[in-house]
PDB file of N, CA and C in Angstrom:
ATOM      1  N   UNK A   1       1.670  -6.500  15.592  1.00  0.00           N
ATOM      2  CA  UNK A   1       1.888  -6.450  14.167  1.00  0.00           C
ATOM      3  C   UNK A   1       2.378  -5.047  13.785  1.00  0.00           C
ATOM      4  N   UNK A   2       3.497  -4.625  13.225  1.00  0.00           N
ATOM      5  CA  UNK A   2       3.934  -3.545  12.867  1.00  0.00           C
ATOM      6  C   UNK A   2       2.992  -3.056  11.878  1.00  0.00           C
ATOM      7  N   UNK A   3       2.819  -1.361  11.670  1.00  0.00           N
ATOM      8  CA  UNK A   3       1.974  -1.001  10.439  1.00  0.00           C
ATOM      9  C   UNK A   3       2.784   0.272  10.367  1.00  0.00           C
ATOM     10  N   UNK A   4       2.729   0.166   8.610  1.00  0.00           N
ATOM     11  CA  UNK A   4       3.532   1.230   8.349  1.00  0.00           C
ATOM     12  C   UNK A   4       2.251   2.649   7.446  1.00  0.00           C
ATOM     13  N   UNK A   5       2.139   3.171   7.977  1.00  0.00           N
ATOM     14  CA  UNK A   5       0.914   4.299   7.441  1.00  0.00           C
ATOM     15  C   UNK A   5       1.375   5.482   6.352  1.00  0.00           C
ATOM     16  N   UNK A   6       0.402   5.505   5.989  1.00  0.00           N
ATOM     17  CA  UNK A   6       0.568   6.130   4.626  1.00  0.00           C
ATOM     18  C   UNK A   6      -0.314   6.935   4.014  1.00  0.00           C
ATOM     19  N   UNK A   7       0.058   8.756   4.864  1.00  0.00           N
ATOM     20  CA  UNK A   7      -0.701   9.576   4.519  1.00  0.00           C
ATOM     21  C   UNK A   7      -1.403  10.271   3.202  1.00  0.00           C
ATOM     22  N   UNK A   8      -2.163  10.157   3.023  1.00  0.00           N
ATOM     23  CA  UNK A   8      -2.643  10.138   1.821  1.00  0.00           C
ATOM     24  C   UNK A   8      -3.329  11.906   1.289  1.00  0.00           C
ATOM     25  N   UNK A   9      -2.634  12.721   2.779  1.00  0.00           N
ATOM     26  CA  UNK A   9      -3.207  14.011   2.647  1.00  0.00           C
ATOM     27  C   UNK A   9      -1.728  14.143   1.641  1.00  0.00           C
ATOM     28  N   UNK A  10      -0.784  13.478   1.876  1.00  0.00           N
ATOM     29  CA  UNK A  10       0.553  14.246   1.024  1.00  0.00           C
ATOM     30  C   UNK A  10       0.771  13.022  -0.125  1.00  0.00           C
ATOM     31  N   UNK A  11      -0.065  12.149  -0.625  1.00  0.00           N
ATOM     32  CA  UNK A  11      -0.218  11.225  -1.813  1.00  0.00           C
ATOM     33  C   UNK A  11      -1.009  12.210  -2.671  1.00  0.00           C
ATOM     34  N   UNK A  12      -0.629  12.482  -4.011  1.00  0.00           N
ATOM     35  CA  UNK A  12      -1.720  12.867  -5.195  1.00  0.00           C
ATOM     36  C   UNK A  12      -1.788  11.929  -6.107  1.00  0.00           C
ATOM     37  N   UNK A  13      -0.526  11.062  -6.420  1.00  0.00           N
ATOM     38  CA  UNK A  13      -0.362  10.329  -7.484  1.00  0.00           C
ATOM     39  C   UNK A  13       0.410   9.344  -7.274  1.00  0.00           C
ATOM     40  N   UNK A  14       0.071   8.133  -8.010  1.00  0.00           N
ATOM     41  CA  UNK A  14       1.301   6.920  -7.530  1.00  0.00           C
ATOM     42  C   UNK A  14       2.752   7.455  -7.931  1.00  0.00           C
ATOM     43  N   UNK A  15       3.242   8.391  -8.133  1.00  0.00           N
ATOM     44  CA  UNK A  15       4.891   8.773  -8.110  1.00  0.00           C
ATOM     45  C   UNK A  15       4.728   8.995  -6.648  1.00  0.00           C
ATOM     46  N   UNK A  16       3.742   9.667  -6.219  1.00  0.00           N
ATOM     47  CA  UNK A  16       4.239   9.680  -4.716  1.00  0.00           C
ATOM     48  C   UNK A  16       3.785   8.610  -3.756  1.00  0.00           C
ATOM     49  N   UNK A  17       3.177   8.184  -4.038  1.00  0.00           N
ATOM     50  CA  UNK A  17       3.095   6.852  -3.053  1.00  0.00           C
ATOM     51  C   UNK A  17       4.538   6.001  -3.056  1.00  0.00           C
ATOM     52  N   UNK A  18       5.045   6.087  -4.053  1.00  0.00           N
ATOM     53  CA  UNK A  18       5.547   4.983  -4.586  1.00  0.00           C
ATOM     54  C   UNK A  18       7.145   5.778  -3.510  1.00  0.00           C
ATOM     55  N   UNK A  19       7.108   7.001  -4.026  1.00  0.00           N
ATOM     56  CA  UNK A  19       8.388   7.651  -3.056  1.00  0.00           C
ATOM     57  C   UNK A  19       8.272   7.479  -1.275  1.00  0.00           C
ATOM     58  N   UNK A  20       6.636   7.643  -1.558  1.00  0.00           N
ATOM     59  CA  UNK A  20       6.792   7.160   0.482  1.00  0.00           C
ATOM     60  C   UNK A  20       6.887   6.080   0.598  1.00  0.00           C
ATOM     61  N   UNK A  21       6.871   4.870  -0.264  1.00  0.00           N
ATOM     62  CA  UNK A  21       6.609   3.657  -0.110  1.00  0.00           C
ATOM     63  C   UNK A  21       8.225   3.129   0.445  1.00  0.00           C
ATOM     64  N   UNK A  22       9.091   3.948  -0.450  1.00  0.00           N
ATOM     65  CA  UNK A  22      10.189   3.504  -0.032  1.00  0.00           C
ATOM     66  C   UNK A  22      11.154   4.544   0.689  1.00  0.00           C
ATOM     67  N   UNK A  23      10.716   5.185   1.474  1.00  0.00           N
ATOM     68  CA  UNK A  23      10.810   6.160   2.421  1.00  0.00           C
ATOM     69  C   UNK A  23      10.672   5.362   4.101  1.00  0.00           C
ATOM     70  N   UNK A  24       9.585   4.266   3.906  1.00  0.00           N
ATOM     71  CA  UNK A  24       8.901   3.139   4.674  1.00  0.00           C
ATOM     72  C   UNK A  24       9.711   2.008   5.320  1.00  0.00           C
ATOM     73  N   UNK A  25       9.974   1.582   3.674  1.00  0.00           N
ATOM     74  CA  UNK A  25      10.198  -0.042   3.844  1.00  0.00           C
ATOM     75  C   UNK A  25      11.512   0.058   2.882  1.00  0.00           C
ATOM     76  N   UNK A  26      12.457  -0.638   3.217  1.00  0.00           N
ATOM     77  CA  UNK A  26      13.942  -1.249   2.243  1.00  0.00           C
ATOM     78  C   UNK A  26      13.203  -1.938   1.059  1.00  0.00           C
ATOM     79  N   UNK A  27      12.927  -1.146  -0.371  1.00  0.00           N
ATOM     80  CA  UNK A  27      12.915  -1.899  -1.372  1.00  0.00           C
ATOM     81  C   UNK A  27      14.005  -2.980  -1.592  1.00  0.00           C
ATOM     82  N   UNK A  28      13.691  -3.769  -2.240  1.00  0.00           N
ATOM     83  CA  UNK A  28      15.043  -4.472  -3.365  1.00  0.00           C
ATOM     84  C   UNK A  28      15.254  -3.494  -4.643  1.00  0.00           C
ATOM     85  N   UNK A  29      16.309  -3.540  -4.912  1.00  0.00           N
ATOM     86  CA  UNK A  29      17.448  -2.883  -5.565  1.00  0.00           C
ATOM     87  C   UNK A  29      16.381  -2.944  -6.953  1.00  0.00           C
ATOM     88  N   UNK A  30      16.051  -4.243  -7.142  1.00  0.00           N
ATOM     89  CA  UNK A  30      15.443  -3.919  -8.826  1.00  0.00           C
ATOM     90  C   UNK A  30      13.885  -3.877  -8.655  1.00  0.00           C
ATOM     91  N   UNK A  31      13.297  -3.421  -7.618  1.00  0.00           N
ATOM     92  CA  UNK A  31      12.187  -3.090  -7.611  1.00  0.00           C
ATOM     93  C   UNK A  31      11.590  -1.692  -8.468  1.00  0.00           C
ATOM     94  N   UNK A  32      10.779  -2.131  -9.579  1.00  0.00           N
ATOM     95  CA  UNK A  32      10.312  -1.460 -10.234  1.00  0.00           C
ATOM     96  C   UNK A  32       8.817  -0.565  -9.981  1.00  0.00           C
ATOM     97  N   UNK A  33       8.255   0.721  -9.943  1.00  0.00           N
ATOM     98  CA  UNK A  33       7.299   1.375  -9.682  1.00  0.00           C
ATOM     99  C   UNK A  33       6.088   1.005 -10.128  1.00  0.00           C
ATOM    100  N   UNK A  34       5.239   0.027 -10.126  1.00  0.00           N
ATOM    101  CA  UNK A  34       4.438  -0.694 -10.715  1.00  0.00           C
ATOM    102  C   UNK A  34       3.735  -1.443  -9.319  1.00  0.00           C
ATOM    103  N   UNK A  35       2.449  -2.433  -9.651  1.00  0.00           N
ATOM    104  CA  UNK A  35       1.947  -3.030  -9.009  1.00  0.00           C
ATOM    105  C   UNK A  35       2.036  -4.238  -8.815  1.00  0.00           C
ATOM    106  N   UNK A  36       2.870  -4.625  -9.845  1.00  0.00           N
ATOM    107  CA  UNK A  36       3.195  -5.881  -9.803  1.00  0.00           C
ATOM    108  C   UNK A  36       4.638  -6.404  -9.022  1.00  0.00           C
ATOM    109  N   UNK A  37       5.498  -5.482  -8.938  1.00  0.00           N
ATOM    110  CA  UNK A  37       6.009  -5.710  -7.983  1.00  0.00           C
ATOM    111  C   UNK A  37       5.994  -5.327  -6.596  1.00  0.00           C
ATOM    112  N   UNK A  38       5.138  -4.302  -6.890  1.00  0.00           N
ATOM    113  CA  UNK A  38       4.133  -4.345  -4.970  1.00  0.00           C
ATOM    114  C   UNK A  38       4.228  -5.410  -4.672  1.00  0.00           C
ATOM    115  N   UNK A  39       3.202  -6.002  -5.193  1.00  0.00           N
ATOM    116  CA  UNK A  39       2.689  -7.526  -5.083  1.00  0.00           C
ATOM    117  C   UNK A  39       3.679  -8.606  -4.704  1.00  0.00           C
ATOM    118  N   UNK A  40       4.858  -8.460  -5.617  1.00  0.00           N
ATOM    119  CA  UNK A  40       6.036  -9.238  -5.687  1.00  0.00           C
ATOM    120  C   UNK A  40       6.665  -9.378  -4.298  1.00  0.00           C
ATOM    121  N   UNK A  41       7.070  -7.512  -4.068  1.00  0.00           N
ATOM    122  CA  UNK A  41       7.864  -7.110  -2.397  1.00  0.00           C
ATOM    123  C   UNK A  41       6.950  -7.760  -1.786  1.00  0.00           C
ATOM    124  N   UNK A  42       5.559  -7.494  -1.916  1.00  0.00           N
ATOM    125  CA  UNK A  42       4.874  -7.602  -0.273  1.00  0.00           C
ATOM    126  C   UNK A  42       4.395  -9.448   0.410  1.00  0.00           C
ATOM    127  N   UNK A  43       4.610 -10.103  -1.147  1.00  0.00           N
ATOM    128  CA  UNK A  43       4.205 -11.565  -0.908  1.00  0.00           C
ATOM    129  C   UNK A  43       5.666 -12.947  -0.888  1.00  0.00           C
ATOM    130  N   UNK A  44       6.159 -11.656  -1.378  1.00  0.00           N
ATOM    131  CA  UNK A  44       8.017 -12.350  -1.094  1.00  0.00           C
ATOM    132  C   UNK A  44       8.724 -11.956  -0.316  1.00  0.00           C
ATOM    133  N   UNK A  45       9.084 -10.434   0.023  1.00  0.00           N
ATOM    134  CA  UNK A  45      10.136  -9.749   0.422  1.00  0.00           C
ATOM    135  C   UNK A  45      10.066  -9.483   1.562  1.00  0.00           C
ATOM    136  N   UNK A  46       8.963  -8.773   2.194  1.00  0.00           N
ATOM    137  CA  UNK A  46       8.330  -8.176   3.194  1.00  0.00           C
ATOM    138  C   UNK A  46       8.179  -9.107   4.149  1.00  0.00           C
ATOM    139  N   UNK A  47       8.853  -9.196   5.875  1.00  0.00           N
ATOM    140  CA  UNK A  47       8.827  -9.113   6.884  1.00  0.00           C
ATOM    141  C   UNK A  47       7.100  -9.587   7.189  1.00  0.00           C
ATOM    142  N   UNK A  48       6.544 -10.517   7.521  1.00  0.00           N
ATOM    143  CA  UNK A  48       5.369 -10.368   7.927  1.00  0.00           C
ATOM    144  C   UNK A  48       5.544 -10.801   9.710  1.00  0.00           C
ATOM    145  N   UNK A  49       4.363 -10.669  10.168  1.00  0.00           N
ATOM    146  CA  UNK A  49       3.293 -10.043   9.751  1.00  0.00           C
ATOM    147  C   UNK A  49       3.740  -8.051   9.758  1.00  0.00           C
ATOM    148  N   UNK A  50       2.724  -7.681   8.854  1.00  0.00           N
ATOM    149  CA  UNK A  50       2.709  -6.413   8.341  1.00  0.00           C
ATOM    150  C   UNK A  50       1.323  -5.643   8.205  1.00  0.00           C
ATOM    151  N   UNK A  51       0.859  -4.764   8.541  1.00  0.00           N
ATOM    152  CA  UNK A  51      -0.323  -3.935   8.498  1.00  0.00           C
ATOM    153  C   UNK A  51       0.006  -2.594   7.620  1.00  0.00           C
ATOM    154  N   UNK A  52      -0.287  -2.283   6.667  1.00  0.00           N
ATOM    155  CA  UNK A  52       0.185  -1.234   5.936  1.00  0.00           C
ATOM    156  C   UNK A  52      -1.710  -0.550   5.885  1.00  0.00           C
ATOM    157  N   UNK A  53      -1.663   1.248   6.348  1.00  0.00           N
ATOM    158  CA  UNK A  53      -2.428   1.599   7.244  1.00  0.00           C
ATOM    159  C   UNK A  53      -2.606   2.976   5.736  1.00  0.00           C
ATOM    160  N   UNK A  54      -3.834   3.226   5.579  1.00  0.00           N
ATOM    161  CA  UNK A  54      -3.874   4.761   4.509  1.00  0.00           C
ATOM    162  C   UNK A  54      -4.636   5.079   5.131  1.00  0.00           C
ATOM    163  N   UNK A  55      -4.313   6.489   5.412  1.00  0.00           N
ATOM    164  CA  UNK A  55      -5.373   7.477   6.115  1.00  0.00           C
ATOM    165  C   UNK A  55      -5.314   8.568   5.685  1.00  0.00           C
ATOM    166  N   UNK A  56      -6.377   9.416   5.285  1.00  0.00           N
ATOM    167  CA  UNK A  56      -6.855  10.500   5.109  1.00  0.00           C
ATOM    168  C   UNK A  56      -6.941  10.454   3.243  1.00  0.00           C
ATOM    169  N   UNK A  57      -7.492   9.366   2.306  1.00  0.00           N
ATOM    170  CA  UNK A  57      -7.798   9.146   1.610  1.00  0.00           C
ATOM    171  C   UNK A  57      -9.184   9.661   1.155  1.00  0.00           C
ATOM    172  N   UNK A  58      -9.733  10.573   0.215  1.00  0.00           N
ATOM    173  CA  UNK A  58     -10.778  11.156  -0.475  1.00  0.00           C
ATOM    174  C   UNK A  58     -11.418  10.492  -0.895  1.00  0.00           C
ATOM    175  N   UNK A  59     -12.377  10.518  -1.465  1.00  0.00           N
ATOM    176  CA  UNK A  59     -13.099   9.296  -2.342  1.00  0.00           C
ATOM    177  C   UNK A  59     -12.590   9.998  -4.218  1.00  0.00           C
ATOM    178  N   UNK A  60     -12.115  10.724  -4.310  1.00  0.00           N
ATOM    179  CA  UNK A  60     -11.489  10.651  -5.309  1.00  0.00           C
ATOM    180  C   UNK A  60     -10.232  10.273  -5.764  1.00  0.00           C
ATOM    181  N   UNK A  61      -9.490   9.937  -4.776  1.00  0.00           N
ATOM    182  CA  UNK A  61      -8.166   9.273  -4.138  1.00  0.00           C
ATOM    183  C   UNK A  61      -8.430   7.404  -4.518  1.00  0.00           C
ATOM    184  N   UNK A  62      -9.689   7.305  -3.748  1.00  0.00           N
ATOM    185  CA  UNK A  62     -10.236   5.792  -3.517  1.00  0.00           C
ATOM    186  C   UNK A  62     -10.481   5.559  -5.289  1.00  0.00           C
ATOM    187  N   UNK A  63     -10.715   6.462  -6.393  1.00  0.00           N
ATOM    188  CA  UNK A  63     -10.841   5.894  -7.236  1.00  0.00           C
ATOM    189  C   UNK A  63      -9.232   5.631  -8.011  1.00  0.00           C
ATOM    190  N   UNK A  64      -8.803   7.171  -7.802  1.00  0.00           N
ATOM    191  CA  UNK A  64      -7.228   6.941  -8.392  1.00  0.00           C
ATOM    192  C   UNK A  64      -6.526   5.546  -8.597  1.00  0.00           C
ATOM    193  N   UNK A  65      -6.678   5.611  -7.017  1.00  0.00           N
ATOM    194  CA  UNK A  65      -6.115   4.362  -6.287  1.00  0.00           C
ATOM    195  C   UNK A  65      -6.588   3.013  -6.312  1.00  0.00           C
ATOM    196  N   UNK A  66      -7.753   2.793  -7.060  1.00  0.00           N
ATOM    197  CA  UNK A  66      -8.644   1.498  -6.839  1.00  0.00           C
ATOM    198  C   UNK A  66      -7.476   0.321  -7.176  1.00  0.00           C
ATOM    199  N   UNK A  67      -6.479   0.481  -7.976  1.00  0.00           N
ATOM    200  CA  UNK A  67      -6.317  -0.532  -8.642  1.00  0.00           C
ATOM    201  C   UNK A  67      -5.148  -1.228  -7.378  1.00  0.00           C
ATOM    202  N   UNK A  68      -4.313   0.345  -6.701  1.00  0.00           N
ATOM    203  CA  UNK A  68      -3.544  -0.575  -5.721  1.00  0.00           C
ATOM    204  C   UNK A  68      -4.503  -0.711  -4.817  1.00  0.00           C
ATOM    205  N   UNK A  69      -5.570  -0.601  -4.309  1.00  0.00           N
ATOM    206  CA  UNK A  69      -6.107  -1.748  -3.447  1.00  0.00           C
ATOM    207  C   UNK A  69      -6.917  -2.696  -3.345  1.00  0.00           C
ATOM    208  N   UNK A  70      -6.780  -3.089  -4.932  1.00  0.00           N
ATOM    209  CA  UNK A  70      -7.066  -4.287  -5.483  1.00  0.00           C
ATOM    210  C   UNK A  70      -5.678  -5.547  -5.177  1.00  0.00           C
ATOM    211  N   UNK A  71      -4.320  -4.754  -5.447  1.00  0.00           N
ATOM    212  CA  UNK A  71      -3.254  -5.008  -5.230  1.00  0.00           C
ATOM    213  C   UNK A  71      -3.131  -5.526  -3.792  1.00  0.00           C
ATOM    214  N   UNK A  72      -3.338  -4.641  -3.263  1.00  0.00           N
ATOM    215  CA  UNK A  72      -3.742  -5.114  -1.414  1.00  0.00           C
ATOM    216  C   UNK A  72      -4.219  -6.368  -1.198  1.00  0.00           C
ATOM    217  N   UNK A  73      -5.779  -6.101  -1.596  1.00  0.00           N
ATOM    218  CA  UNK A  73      -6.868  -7.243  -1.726  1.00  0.00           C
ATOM    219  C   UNK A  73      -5.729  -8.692  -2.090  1.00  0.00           C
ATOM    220  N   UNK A  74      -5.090  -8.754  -2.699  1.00  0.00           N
ATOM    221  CA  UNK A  74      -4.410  -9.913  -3.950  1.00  0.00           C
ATOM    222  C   UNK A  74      -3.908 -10.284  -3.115  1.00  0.00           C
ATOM    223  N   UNK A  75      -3.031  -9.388  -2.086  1.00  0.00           N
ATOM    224  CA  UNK A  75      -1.904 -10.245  -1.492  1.00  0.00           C
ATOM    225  C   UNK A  75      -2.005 -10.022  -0.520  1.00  0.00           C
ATOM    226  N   UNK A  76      -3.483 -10.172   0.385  1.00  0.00           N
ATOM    227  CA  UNK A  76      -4.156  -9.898   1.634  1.00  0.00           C
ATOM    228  C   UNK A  76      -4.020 -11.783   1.053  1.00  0.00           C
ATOM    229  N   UNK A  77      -5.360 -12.480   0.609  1.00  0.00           N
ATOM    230  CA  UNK A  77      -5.405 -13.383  -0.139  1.00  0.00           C
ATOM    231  C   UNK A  77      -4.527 -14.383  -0.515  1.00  0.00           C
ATOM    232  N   UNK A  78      -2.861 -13.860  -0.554  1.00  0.00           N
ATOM    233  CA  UNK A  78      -1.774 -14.506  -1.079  1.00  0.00           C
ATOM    234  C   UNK A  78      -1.167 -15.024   0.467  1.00  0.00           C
ATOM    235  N   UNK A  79      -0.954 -13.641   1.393  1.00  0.00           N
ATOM    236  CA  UNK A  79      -0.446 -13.883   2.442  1.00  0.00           C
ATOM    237  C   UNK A  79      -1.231 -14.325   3.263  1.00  0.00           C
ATOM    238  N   UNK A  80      -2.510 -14.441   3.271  1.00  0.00           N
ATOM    239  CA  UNK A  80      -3.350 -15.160   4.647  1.00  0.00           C
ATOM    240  C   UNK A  80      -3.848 -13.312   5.206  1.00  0.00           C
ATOM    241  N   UNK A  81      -4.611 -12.663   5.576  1.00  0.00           N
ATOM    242  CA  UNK A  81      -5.035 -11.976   6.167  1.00  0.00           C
ATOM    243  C   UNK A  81      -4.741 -11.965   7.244  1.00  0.00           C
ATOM    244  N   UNK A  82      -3.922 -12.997   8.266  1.00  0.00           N
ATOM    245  CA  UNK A  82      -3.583 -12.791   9.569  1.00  0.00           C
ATOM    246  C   UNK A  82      -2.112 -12.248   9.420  1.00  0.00           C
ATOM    247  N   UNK A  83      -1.723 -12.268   8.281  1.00  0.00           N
ATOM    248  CA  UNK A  83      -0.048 -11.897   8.160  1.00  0.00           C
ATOM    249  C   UNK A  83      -0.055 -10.805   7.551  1.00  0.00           C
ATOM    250  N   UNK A  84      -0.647 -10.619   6.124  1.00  0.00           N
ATOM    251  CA  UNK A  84      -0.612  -9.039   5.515  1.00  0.00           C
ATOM    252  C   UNK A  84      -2.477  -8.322   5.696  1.00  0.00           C
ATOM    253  N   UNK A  85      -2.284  -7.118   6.210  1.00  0.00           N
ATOM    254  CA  UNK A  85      -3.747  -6.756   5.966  1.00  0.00           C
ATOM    255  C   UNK A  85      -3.518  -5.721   5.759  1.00  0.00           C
ATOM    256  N   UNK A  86      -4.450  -4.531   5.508  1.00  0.00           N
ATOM    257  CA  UNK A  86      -4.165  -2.871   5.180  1.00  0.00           C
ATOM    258  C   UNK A  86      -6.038  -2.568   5.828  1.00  0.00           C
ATOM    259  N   UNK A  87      -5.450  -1.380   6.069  1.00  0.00           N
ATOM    260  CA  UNK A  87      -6.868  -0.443   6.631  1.00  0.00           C
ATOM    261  C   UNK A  87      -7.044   0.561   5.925  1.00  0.00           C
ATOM    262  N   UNK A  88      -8.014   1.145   5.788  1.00  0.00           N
ATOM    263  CA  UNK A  88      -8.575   2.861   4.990  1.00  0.00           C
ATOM    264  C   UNK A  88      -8.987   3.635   5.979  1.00  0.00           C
ATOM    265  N   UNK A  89      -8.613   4.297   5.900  1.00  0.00           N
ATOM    266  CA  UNK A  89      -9.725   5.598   6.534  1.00  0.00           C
ATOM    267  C   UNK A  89      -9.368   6.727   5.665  1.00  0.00           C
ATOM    268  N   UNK A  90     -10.640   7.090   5.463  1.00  0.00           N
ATOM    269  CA  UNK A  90     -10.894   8.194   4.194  1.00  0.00           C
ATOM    270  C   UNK A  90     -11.733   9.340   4.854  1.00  0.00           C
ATOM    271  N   UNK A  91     -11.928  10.165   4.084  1.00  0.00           N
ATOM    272  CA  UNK A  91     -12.154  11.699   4.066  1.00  0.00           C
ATOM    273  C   UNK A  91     -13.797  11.603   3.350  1.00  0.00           C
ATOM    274  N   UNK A  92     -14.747  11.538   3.593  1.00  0.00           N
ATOM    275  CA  UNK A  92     -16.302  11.780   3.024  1.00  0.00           C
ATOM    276  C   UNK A  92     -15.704  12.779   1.978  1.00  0.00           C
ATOM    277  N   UNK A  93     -14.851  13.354   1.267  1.00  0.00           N
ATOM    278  CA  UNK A  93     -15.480  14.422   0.243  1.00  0.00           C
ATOM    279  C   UNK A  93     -14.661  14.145  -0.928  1.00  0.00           C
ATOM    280  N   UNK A  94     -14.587  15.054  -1.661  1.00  0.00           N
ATOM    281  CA  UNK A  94     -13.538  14.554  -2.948  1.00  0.00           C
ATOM    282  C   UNK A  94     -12.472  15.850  -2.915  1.00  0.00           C
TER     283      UNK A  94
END
């Protein structure tokens, strides 16, 4: 299963996720910076199976971020977990 990782020591804010995101993976052309078309790319667009991997995530990061990996969660759920999944590994501090 390919995984595309996504350092989170050089993420502060979803502008930058969103720039590595497509640094990663070939957006579509009218893909908009939002979660809903996360959701959209990753349960339509996206090549499965796919492992998309965050590492070195803070627990103040984990809150920033709660909502895209709720987003995850959605379309872990949408795609079957054997086709899309994502991993954490985080940092104990803030």
């Amino acid at each position: 299963m390919p995984v595309i990782k996504f350092d989170f020591a050089r993420i502060g804010n979803y502008e930058d996720f969103y720039k590595m995101l497509g640094k990663k993976i070939d957006l579509p052309v009218h893909f908009e910076h939002n979660l809903d078309a996360l959701f959209d790319t990753i349960t339509g667009t996206l090549k499965m199976p796919l492992k998309f991997e965050f590492v070195h995530m803070t627990l103040t990061q984990l809150e920033i971020f709660q909502n895209l990996i709720q987003t995850l969660e959605d379309a872990c759920m949408e795609e079957n977990e054997f086709e899309f999944s994502y991993y954490l590994d985080h940092y104990p501090t803030h």
